[in-house]
C-alpha atoms as a PDB file:
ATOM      1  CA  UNK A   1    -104.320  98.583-128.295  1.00  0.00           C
ATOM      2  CA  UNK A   2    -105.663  97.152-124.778  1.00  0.00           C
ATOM      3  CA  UNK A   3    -108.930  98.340-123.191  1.00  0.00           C
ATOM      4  CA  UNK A   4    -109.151 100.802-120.541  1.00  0.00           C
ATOM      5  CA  UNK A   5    -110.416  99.540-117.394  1.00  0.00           C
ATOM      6  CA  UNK A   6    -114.208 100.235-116.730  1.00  0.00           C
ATOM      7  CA  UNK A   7    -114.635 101.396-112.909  1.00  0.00           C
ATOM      8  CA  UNK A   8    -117.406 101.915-111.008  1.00  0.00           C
ATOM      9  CA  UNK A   9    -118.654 104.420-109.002  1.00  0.00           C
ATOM     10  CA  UNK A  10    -119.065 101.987-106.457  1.00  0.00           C
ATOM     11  CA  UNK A  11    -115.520 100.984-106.780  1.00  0.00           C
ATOM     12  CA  UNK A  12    -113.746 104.374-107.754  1.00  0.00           C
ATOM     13  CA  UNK A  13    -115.399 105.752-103.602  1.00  0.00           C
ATOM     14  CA  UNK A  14    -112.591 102.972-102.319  1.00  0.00           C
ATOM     15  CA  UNK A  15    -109.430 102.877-104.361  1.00  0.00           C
ATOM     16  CA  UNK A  16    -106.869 103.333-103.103  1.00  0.00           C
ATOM     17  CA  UNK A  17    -104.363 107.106-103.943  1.00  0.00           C
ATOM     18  CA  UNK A  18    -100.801 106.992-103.925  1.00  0.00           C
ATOM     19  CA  UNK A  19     -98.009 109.030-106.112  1.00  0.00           C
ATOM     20  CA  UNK A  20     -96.047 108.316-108.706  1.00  0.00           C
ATOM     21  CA  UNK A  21     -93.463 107.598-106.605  1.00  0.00           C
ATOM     22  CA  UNK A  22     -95.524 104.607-104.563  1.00  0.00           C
ATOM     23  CA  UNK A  23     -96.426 106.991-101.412  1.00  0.00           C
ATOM     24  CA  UNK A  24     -99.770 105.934-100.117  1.00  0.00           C
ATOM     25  CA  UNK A  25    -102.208 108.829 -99.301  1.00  0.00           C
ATOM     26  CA  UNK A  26    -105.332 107.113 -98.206  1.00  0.00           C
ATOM     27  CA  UNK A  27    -108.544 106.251-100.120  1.00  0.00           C
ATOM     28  CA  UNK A  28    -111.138 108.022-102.358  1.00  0.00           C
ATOM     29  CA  UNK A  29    -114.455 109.017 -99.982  1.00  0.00           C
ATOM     30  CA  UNK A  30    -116.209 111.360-102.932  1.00  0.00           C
ATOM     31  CA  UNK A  31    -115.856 112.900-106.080  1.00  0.00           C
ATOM     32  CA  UNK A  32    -117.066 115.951-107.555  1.00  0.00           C
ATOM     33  CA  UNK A  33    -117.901 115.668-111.646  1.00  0.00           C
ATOM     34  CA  UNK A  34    -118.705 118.807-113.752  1.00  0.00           C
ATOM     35  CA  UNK A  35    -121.483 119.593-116.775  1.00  0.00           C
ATOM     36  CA  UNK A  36    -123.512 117.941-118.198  1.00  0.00           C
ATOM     37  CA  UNK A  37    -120.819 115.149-119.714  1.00  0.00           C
ATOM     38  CA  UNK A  38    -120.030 114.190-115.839  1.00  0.00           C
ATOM     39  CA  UNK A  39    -116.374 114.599-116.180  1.00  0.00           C
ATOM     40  CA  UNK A  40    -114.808 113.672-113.237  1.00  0.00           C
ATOM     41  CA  UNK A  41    -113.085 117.065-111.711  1.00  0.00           C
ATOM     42  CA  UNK A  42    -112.133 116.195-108.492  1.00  0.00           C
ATOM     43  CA  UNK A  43    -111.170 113.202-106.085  1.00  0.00           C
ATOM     44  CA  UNK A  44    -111.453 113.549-102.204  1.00  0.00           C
ATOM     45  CA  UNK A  45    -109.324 111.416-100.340  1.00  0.00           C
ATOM     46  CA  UNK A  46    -109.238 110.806 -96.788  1.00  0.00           C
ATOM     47  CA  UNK A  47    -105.772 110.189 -95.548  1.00  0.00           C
ATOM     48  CA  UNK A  48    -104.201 107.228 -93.849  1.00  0.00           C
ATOM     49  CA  UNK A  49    -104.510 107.328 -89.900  1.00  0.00           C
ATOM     50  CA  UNK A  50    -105.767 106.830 -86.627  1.00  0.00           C
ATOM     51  CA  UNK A  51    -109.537 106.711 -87.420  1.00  0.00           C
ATOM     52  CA  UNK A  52    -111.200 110.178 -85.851  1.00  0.00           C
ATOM     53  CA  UNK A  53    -107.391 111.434 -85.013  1.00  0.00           C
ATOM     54  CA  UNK A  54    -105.408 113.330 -87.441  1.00  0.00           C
ATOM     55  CA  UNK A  55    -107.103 112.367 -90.586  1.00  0.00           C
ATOM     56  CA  UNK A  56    -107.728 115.107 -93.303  1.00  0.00           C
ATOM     57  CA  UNK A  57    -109.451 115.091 -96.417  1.00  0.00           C
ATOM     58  CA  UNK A  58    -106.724 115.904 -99.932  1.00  0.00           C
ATOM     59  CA  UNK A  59    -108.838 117.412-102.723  1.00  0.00           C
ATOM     60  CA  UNK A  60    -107.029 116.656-105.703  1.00  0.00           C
ATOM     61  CA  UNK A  61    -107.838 118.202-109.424  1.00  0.00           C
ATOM     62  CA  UNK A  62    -108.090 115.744-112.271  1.00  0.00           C
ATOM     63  CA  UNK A  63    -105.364 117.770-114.085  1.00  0.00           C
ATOM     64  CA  UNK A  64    -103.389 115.773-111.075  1.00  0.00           C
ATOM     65  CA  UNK A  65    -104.183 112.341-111.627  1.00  0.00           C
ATOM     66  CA  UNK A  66    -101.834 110.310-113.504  1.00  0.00           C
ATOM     67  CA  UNK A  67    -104.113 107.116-114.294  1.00  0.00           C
ATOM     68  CA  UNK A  68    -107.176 105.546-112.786  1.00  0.00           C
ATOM     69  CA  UNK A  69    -106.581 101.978-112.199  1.00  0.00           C
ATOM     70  CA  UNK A  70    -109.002  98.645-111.572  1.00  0.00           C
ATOM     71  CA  UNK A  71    -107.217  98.588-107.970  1.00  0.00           C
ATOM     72  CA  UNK A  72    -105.605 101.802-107.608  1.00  0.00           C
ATOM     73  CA  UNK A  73    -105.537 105.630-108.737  1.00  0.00           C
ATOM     74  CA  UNK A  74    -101.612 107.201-109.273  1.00  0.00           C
ATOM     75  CA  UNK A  75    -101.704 110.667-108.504  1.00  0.00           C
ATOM     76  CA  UNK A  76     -98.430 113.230-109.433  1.00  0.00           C
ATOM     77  CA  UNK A  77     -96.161 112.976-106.756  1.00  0.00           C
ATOM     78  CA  UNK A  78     -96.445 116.650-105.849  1.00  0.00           C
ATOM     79  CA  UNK A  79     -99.582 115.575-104.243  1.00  0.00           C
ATOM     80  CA  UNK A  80     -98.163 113.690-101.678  1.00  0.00           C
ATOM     81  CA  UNK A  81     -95.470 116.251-101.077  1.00  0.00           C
ATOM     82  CA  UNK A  82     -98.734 118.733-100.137  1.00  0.00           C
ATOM     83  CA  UNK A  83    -100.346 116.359 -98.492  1.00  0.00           C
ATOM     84  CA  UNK A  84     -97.251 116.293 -95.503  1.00  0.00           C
ATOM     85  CA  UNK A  85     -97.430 119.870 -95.796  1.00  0.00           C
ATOM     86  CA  UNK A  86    -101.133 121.467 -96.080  1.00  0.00           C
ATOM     87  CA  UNK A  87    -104.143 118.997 -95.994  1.00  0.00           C
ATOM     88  CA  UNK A  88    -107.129 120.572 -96.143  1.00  0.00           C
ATOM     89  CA  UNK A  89    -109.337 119.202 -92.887  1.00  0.00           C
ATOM     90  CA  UNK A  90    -112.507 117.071 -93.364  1.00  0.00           C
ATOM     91  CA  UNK A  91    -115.447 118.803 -94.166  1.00  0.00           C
ATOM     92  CA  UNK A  92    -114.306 122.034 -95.716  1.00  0.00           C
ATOM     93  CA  UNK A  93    -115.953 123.098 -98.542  1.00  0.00           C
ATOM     94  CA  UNK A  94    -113.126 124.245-101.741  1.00  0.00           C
ATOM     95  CA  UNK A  95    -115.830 126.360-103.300  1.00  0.00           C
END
C-alpha cells in the first residue's frame, strides 16, 4: 500500500479544483476545518475568470471531495454542474 500525499496548508490555498469529469473550477483561496481534530470541512474556491469580473467563490463540503492530490483536488462532478448554475458570490458568509 502507497503513501498518501502530505499537503500543506501552504500548498492546499493554491491547488487547483476540477470534477471528476476533468472540468476546471478555479483554485482553493481558504478552508474552513472543524473541532478540535482540525478536520478539514470545507474548501472555498474562487472560480476561473476575468480577475475582478464575474468571479465567484464555490463553497464545497468535504462530503464532496473525491481526493486531495499533490497538484490537484477532484471534486464530484455535481459540483461543477452547480457551479454553471448557482455560485455563491465572493464574500458571503454560509453560516
Amino acid at each position: 500500500m502507497g503513501t498518501r500525499p502530505t499537503v500543506t496548508l501552504g500548498q492546499l490555498l493554491k491547488l487547483p479544483v476540477s470534477t471528476e469529469s476533468g472540468k476546471q473550477l478555479g483554485h482553493v483561496v481558504d478552508i474552513e476545518l472543524e473541532g478540535q481534530e482540525l478536520r478539514l470541512e470545507k474548501i472555498y474556491v474562487r472560480t476561473i475568470g476575468i480577475p475582478g469580473l464575474f468571479q465567484n467563490a464555490l463553497i464545497i463540503h468535504r462530503t464532496q471531495i473525491r481526493s486531495i492530490e499533490e497538484d490537484r483536488i477532484i471534486v464530484e462532478d455535481s459540483v461543477g454542474k452547480a457551479a454553471v448554475e448557482q455560485p455563491a458570490p465572493l464574500g458571503t458568509d454560509s453560516n
